[in-house]
Protein backbone atom coordinates (compact mmCIF):
# COMPACT_ATOMS: atom_id res chain seq x y z
CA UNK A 1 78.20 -90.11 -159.73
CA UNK A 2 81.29 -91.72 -161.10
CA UNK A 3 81.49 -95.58 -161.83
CA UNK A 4 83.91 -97.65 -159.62
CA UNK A 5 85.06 -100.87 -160.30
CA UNK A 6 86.54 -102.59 -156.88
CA UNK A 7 88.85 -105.20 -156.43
CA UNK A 8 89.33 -107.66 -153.74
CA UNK A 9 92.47 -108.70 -151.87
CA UNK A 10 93.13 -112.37 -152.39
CA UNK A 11 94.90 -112.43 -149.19
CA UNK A 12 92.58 -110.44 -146.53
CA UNK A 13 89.51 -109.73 -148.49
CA UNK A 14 89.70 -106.33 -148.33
CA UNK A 15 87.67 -104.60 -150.42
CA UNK A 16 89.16 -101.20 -152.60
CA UNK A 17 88.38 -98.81 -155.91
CA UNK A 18 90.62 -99.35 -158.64
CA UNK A 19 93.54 -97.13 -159.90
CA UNK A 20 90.58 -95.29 -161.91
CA UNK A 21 89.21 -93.64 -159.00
CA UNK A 22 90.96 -90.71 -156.87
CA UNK A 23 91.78 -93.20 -153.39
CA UNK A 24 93.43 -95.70 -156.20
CA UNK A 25 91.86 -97.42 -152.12
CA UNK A 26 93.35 -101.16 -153.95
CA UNK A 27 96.79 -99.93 -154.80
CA UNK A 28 97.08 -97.85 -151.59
CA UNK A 29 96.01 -101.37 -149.42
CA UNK A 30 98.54 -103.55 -151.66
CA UNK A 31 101.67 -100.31 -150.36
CA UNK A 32 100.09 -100.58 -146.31
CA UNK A 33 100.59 -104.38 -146.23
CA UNK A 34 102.48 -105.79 -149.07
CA UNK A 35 98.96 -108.25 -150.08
CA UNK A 36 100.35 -109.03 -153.42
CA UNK A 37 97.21 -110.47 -155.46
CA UNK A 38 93.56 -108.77 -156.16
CA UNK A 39 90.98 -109.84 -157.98
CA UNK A 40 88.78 -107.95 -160.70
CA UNK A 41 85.39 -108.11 -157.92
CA UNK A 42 82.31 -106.29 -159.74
CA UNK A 43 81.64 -108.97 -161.51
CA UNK A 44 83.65 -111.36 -160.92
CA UNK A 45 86.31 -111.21 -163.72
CA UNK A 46 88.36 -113.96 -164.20
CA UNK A 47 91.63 -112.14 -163.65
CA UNK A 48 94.09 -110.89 -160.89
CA UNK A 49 96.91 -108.39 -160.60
CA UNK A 50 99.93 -109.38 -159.34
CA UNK A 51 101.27 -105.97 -157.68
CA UNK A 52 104.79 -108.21 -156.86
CA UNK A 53 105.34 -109.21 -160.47
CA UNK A 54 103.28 -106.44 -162.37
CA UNK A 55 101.52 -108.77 -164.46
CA UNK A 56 97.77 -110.26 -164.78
CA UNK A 57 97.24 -113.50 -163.59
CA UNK A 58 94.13 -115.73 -164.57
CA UNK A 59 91.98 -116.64 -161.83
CA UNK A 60 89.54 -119.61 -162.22
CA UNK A 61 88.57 -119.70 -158.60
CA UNK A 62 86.92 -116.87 -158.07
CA UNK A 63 85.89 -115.41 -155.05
CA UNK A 64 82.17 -115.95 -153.94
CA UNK A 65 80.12 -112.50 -153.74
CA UNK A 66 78.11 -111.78 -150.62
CA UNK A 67 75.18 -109.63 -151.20
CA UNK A 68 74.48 -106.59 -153.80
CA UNK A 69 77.65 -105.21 -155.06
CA UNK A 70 77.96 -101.38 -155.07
CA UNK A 71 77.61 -99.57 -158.30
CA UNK A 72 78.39 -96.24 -157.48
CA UNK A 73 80.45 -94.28 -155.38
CA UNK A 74 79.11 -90.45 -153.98
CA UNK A 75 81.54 -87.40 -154.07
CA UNK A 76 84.03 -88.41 -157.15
């Protein structure tokens, strides 16, 4: 099994892989409906991407995590 990090919309809380892993699922959400901030999610980071301005952003309100946090991902 291949490690995936995730990252979480700012603006719907939608949850994707980053651009490491094959569905690149956070990029491809940020194309469908123009949400222009995630959030480094697994563990909570401290950072955010800006897809609008291409540029890290510091985050010091981070989002709250509900429950165990997947670590793994089958089938990459």
């Amino acid at each position: 099994m291949a490690w995936v990090h995730l990252r979480l919309c700012r603006s719907c809380g939608h949850v994707g892989c980053c651009d490491n892993s094959p569905g690149r699922h956070a990029t491809a959400h940020y194309f469908a409906t123009a949400h222009p901030i995630i959030e480094g999610y697994d563990p909570p980071e401290g950072w955010g991407w800006c897809y609008v301005d291409e540029e890290f952003v510091v985050l010091p309100d981070q989002t709250p995590r509900r429950g165990p946090i997947p670590r793994f991902c089958d089938g990459l």
